[in-house]
Protein backbone atom coordinates (compact mmCIF):
# COMPACT_ATOMS: atom_id res chain seq x y z
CA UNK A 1 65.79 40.61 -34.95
CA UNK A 2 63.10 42.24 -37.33
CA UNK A 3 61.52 39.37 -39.61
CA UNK A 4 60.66 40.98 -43.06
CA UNK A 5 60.46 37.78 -44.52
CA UNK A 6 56.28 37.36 -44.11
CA UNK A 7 55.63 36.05 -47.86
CA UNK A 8 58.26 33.08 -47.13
CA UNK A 9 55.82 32.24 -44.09
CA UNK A 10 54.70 33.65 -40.91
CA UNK A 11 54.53 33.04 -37.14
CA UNK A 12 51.51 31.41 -35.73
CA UNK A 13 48.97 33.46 -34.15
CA UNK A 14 48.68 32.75 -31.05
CA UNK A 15 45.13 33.21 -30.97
CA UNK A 16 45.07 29.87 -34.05
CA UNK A 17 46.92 28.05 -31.82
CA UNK A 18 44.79 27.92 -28.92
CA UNK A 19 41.97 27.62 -31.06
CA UNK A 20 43.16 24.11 -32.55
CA UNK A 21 45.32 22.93 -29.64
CA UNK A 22 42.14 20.81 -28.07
CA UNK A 23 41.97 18.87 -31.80
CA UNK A 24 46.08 18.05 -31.20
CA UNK A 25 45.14 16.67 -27.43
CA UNK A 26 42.08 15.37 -26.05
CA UNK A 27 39.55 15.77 -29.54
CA UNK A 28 41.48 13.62 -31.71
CA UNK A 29 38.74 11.77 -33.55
CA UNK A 30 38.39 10.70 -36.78
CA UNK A 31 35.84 12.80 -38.74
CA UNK A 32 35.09 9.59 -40.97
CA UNK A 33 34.44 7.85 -37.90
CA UNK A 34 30.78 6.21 -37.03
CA UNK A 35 31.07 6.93 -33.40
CA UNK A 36 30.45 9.93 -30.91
CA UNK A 37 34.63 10.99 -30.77
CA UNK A 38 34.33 10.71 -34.59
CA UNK A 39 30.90 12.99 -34.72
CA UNK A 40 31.83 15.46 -32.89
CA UNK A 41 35.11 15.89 -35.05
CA UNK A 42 32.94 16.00 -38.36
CA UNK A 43 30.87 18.27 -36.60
CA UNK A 44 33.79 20.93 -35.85
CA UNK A 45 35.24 20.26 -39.61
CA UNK A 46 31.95 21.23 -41.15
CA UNK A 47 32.20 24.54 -38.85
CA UNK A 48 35.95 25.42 -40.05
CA UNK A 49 34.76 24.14 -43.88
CA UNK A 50 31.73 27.07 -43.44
CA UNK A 51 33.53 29.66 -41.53
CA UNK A 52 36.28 29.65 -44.75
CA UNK A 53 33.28 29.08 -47.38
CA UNK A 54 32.05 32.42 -45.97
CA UNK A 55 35.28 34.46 -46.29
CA UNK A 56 35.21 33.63 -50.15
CA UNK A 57 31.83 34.33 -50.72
CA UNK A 58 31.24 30.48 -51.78
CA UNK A 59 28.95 27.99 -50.79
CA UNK A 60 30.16 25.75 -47.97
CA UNK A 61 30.82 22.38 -50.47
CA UNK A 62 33.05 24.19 -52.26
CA UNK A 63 35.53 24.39 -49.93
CA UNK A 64 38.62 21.49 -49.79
CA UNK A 65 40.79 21.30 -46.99
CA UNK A 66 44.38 20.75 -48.39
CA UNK A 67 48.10 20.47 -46.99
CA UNK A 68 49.13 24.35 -48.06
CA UNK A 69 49.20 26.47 -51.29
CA UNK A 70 51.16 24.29 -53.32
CA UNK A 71 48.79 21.07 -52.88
CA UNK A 72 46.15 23.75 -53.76
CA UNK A 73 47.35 24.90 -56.78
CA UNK A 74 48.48 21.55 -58.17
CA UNK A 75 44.45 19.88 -57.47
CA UNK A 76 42.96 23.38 -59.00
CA UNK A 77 45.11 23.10 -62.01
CA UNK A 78 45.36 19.57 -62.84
CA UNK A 79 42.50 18.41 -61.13
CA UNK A 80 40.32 21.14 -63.49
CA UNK A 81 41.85 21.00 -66.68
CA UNK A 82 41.87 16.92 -66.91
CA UNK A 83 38.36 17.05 -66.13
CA UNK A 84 37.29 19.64 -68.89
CA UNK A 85 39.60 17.38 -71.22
CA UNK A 86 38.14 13.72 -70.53
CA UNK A 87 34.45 15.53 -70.40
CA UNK A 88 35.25 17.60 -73.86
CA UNK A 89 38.35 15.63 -76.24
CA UNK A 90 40.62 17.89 -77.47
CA UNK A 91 39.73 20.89 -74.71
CA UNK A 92 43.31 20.71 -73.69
CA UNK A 93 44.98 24.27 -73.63
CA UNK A 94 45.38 26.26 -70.56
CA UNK A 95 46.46 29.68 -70.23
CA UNK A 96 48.71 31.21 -67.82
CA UNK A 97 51.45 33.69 -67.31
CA UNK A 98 55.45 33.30 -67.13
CA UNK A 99 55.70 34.90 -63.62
CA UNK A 100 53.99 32.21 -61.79
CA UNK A 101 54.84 30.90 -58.45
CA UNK A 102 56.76 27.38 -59.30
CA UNK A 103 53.75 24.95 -58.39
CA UNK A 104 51.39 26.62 -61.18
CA UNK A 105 54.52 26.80 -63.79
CA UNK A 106 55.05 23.44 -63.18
CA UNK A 107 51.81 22.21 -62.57
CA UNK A 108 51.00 23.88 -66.45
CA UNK A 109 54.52 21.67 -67.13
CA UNK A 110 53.04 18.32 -66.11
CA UNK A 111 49.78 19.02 -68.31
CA UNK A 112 51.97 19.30 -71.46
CA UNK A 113 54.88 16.23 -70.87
CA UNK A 114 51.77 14.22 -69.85
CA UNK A 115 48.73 14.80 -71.22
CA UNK A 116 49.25 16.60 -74.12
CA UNK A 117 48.08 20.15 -73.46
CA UNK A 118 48.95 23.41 -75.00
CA UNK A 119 50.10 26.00 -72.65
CA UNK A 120 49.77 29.52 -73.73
CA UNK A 121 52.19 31.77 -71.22
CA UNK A 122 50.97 35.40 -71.97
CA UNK A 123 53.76 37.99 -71.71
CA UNK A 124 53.70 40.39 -68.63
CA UNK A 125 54.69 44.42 -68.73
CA UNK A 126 57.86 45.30 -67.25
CA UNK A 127 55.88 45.94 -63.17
CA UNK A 128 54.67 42.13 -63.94
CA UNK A 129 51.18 43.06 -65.10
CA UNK A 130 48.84 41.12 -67.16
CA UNK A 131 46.94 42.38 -69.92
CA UNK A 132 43.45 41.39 -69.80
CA UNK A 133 42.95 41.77 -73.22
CA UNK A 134 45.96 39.75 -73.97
CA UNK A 135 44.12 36.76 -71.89
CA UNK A 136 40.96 37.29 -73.71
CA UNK A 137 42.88 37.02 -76.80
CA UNK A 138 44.61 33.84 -76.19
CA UNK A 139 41.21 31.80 -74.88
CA UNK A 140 40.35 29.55 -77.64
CA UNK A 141 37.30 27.21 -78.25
CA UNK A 142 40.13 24.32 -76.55
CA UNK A 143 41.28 26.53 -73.70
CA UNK A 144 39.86 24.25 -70.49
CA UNK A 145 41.30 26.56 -67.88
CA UNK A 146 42.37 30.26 -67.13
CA UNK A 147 44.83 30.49 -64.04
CA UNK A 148 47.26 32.86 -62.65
CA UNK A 149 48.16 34.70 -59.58
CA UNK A 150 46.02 37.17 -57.53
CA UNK A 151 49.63 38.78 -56.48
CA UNK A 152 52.90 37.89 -57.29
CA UNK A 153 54.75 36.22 -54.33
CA UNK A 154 57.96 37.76 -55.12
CA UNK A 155 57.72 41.61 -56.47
CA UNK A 156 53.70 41.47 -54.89
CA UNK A 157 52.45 43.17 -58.38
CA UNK A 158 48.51 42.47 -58.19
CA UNK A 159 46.37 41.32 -60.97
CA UNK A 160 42.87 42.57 -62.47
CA UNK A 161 41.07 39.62 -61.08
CA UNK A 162 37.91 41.59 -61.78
CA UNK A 163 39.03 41.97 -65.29
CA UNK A 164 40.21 38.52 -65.94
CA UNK A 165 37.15 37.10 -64.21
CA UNK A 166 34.99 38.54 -66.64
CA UNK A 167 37.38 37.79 -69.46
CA UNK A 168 36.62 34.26 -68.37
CA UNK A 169 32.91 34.46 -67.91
CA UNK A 170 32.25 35.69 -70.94
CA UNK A 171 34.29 32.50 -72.50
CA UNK A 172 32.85 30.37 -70.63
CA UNK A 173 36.69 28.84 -69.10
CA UNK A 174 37.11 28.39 -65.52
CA UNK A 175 39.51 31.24 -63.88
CA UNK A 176 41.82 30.16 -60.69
CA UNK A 177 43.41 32.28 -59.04
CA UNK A 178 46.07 31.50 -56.85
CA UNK A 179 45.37 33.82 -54.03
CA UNK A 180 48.63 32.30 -51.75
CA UNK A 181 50.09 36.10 -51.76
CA UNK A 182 46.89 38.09 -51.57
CA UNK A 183 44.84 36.59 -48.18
CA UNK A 184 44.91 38.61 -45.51
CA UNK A 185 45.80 41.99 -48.15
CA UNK A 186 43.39 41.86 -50.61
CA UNK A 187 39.68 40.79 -50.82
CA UNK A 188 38.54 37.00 -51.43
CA UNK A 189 35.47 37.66 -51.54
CA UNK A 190 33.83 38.81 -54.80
CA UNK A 191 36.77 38.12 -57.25
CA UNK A 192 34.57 36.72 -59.28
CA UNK A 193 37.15 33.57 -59.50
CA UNK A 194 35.81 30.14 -59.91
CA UNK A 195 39.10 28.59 -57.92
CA UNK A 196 40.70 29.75 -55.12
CA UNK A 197 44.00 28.45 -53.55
CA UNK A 198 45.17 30.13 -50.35
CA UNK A 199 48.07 28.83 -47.60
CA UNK A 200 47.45 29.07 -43.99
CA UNK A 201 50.98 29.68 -43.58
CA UNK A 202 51.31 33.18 -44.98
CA UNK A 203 48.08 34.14 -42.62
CA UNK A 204 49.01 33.03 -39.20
CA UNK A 205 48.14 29.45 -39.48
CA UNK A 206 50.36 26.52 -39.53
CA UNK A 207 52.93 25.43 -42.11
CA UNK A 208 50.95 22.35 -43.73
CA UNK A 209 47.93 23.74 -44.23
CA UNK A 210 46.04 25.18 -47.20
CA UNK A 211 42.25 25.35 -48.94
CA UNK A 212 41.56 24.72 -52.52
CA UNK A 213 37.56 26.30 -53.12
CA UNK A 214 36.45 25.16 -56.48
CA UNK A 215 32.65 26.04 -57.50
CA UNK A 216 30.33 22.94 -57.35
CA UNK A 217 29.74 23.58 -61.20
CA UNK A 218 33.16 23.22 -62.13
CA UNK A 219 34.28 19.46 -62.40
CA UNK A 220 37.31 18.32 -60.62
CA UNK A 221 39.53 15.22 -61.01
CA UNK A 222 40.97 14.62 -57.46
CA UNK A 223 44.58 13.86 -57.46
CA UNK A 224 44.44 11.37 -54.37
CA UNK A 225 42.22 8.77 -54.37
CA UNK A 226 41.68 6.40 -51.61
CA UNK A 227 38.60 6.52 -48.81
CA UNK A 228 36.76 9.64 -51.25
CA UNK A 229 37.28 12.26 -48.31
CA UNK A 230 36.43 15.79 -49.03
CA UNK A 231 33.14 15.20 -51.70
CA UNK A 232 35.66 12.84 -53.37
CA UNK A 233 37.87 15.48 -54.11
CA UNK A 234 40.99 14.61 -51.81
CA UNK A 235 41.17 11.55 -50.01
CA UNK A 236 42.61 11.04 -46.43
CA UNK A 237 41.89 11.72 -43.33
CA UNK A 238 41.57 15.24 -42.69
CA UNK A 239 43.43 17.43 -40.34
CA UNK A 240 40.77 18.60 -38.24
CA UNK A 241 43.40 20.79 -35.81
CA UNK A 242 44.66 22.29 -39.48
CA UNK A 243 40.87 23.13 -40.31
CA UNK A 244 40.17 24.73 -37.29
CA UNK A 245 43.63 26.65 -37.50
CA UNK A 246 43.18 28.04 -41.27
CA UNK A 247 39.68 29.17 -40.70
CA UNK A 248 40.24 31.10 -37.68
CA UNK A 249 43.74 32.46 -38.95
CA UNK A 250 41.18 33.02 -42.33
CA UNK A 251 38.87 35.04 -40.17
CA UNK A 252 40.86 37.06 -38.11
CA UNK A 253 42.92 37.84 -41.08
CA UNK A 254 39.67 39.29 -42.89
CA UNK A 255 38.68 41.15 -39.94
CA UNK A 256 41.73 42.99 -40.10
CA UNK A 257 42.83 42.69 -43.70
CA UNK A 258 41.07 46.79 -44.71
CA UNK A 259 43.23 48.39 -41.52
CA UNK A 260 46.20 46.58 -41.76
CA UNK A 261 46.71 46.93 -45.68
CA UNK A 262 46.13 51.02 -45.24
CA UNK A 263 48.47 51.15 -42.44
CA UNK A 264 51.00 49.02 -43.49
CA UNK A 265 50.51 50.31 -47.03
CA UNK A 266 51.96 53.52 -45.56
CA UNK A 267 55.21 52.11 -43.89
CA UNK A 268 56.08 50.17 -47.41
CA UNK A 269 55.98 53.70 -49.54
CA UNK A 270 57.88 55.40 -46.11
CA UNK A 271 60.41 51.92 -46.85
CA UNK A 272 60.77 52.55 -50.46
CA UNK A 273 61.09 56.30 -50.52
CA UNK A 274 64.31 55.66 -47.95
CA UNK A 275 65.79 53.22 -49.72
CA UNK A 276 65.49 54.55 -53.20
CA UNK A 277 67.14 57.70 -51.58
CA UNK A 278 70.05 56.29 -49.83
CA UNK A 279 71.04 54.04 -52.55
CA UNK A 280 71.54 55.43 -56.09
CA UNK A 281 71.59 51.91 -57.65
CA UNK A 282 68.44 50.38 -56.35
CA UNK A 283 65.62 49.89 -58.62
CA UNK A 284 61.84 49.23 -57.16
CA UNK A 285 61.28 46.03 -59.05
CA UNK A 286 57.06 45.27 -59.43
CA UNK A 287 54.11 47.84 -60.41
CA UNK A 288 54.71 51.30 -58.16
CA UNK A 289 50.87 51.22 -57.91
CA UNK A 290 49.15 48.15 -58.06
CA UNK A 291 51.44 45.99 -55.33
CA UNK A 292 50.57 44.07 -52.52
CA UNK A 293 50.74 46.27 -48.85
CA UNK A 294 53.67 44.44 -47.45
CA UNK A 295 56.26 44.26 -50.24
CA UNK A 296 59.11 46.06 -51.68
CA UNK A 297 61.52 44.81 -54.21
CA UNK A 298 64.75 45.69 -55.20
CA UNK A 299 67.27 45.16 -57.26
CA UNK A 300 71.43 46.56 -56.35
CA UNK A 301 73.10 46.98 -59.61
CA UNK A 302 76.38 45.75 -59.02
CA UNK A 303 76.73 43.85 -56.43
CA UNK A 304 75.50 39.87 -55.13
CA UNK A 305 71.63 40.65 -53.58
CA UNK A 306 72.80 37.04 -51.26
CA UNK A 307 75.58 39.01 -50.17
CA UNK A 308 73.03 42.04 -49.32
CA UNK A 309 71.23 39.54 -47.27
CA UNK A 310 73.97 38.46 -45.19
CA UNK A 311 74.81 41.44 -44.13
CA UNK A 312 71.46 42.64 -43.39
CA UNK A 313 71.24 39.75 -40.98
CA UNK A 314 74.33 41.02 -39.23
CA UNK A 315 72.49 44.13 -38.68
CA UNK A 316 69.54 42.33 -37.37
CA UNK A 317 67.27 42.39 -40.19
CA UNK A 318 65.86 38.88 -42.45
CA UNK A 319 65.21 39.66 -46.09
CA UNK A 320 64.84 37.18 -48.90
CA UNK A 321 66.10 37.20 -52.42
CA UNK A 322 63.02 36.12 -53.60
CA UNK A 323 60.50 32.75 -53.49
CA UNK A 324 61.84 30.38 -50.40
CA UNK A 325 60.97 27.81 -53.01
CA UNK A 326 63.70 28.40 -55.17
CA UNK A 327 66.32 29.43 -52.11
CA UNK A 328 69.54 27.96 -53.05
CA UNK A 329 69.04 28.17 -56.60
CA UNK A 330 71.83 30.18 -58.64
CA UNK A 331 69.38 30.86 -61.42
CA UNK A 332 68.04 34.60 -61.57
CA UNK A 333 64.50 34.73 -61.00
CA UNK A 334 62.23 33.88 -63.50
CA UNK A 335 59.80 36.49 -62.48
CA UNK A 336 62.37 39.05 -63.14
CA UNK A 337 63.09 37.38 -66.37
CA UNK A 338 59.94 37.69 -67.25
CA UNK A 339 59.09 41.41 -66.45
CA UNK A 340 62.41 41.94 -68.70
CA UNK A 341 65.44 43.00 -66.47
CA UNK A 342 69.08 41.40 -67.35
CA UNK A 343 70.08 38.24 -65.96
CA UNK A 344 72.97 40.06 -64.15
CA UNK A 345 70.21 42.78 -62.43
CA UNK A 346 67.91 39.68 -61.45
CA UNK A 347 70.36 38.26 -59.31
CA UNK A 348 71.13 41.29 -57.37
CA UNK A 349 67.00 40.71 -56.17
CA UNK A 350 66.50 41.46 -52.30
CA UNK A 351 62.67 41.30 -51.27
CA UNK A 352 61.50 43.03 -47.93
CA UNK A 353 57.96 41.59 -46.86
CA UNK A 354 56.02 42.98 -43.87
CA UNK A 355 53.58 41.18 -41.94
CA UNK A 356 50.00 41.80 -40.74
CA UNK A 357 50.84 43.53 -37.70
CA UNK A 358 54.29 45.84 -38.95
CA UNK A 359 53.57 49.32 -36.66
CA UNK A 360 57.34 50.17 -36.73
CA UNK A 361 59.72 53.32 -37.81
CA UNK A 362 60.85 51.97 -41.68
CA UNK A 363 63.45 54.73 -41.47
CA UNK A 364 65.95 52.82 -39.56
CA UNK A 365 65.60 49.75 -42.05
CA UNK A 366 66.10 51.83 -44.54
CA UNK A 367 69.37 53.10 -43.76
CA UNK A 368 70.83 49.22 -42.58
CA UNK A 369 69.88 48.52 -46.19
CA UNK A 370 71.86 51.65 -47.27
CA UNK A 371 74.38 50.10 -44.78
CA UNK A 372 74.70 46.48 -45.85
CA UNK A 373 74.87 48.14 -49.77
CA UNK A 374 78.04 49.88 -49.28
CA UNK A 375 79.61 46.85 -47.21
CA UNK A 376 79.25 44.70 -49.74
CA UNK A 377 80.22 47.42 -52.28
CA UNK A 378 83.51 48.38 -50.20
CA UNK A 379 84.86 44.50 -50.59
CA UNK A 380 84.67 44.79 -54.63
């Protein structure tokens, strides 16, 4: 089986897992504890908090240890825009873009149904890019936060963060950037962001685990209160074996990220050059330029893109059609939507994401794409 599936998750590294299997067996304390077990497990979370603060190029405080991406992007969004609103009545607009992974879109969602806020969605060009200018034209005097994502988790088009951070700057509005997609590819450090959101998932951590890193100047409302864990940013007890996973996942990911993206940078355009050859109706969906290494998106004019998958994982190979958050959904992306291809073309989507550590000949996958195309074209 080849696993091209990396942006829906990917396996544990075996190098995380030995790091945090002592915290699952014999160093189990509680870091709030007032005791030597619980001392010496505050003493190993402020070591995983640092090792992560120093991969974004933030101060150690500024990191919060959270239960994956989605938990991330709901305390960055919420937690930063309620603040600015309750410090500053009537600062209660937000801007964002329509290609969003679901847990910004709806996070934006809540902020409108319940407190009010205006949401301005700017538009995207047809590879899913954002125009900076367009951002600096929709900040207003009301606008409390800037947020959208470093890469797109389904076509893997990248953003100007450098652009949109000074946009942002110069307004004087928080920018997050939900960087889920872009660890381990792209840099952390240096965007210039004043929120980052990454999941230890996509890096070679555990499912469940995720850091939120919000400057110390920015005011935050925490979402869960309770014993005022984490600065009193997120309550409850925190997942020490998690912390030690996502910072060394987070490290070794960094140490790798400038050799891996070239290299597997290289077996993505090999990938796309195949397939675009071998199959007259596919269409490279996201920017040709500014992508993430590991992605490649297509759409199959024609035919069902869930019917593409199943064959491909007759031939051995495990594609998506898109976000695993919306698997099962018969909707056609909204991404898609958004970058302006037909309903009908959006729902032929299949997305082919390598991991970290892809070394292998993209010519064969090619042509079992090519393959599982005409099957599903020979049945009609």
């Amino acid at each position: 089986m080849l696993y091209l599936d990396n942006a829906a998750t990917t396996p544990v590294r075996p190098e995380v897992l030995q790091a945090m299997l002592p915290y699952l067996t014999d160093r189990f304390g509680n870091p709030s504890s007032h005791h030597t077990v619980g001392e010496r497990a505050a003493a190993t979370l402020r070591d995983a908090r640092e090792r992560v603060a120093a991969v974004f190029g933030m101060r150690t405080g500024d990191v919060i240890f959270t239960s994956g991406g989605t938990e991330a992007n709901n305390l960055a969004i919420k937690g930063i825009a309620i603040a600015a609103s309750s410090a500053h009545p009537g600062r209660a607009h937000v801007v964002t873009s329509p290609i969003e992974h679901e847990s910004v879109l709806e996070s934006c969602r809540y902020l409108e149904r319940i407190h009010g806020f205006e949401v301005t969605r700017v538009a995207v060009d047809a590879g899913g890019r954002i125009d900076p200018a367009v951002v600096a034209a929709s900040i207003t005097e009301q606008t409390a936060l800037v947020t959208v994502g470093y890469a797109n988790n389904e076509v893997g088009t990248v953003q100007d963060a450098a652009a949109l951070a000074s946009i942002a700057s110069a307004a004087r509005v928080p920018l997050h950037l939900d960087a889920v997609q872009a660890a381990g590819w792209l840099p952390l450090s240096g965007t210039g962001a004043d929120a980052l959101s990454i999941a230890g998932h996509k890096i070679g951590a555990p499912q469940g685990t995720g850091v939120l890193a919000v400057r110390g100047r920015i005011p935050l409302e925490p979402l869960l209160h309770g014993g005022g864990q984490e600065r009193d940013r997120r309550s409850g007890t925190e997942n020490v074996a998690g912390a030690v996973a996502i910072a060394t996942a987070l490290e070794l990911a960094e140490r790798d990220r400038i050799d891996a993206a070239t290299r597997v940078a290289g077996h993505r355009d090999a990938f796309i050059a195949a397939v675009l050859a071998l199959v007259p109706s596919a269409r490279l969906t996201g920017d040709p330029v500014h992508r993430l290494p590991g992605t490649a998106s297509f759409t199959f004019a024609g035919i069902s893109g869930e019917a593409v998958l199943l064959e491909l994982e007759r031939r051995g190979v495990i594609s998506s059609s898109g976000s695993a958050c919306a698997a099962g959904s018969d909707e056609p992306s909204h991404v898609l939507l958004a970058m302006g291809i037909a309903p009908e073309i959006a729902q032929t989507a299949v997305r082919f994401t390598f991991g970290h550590g892809f070394a292998g000949d993209s010519e064969p996958i090619a042509r079992a794409v090519a393959d599982a195309v005409a099957a599903v074209r020979s049945r009609g």
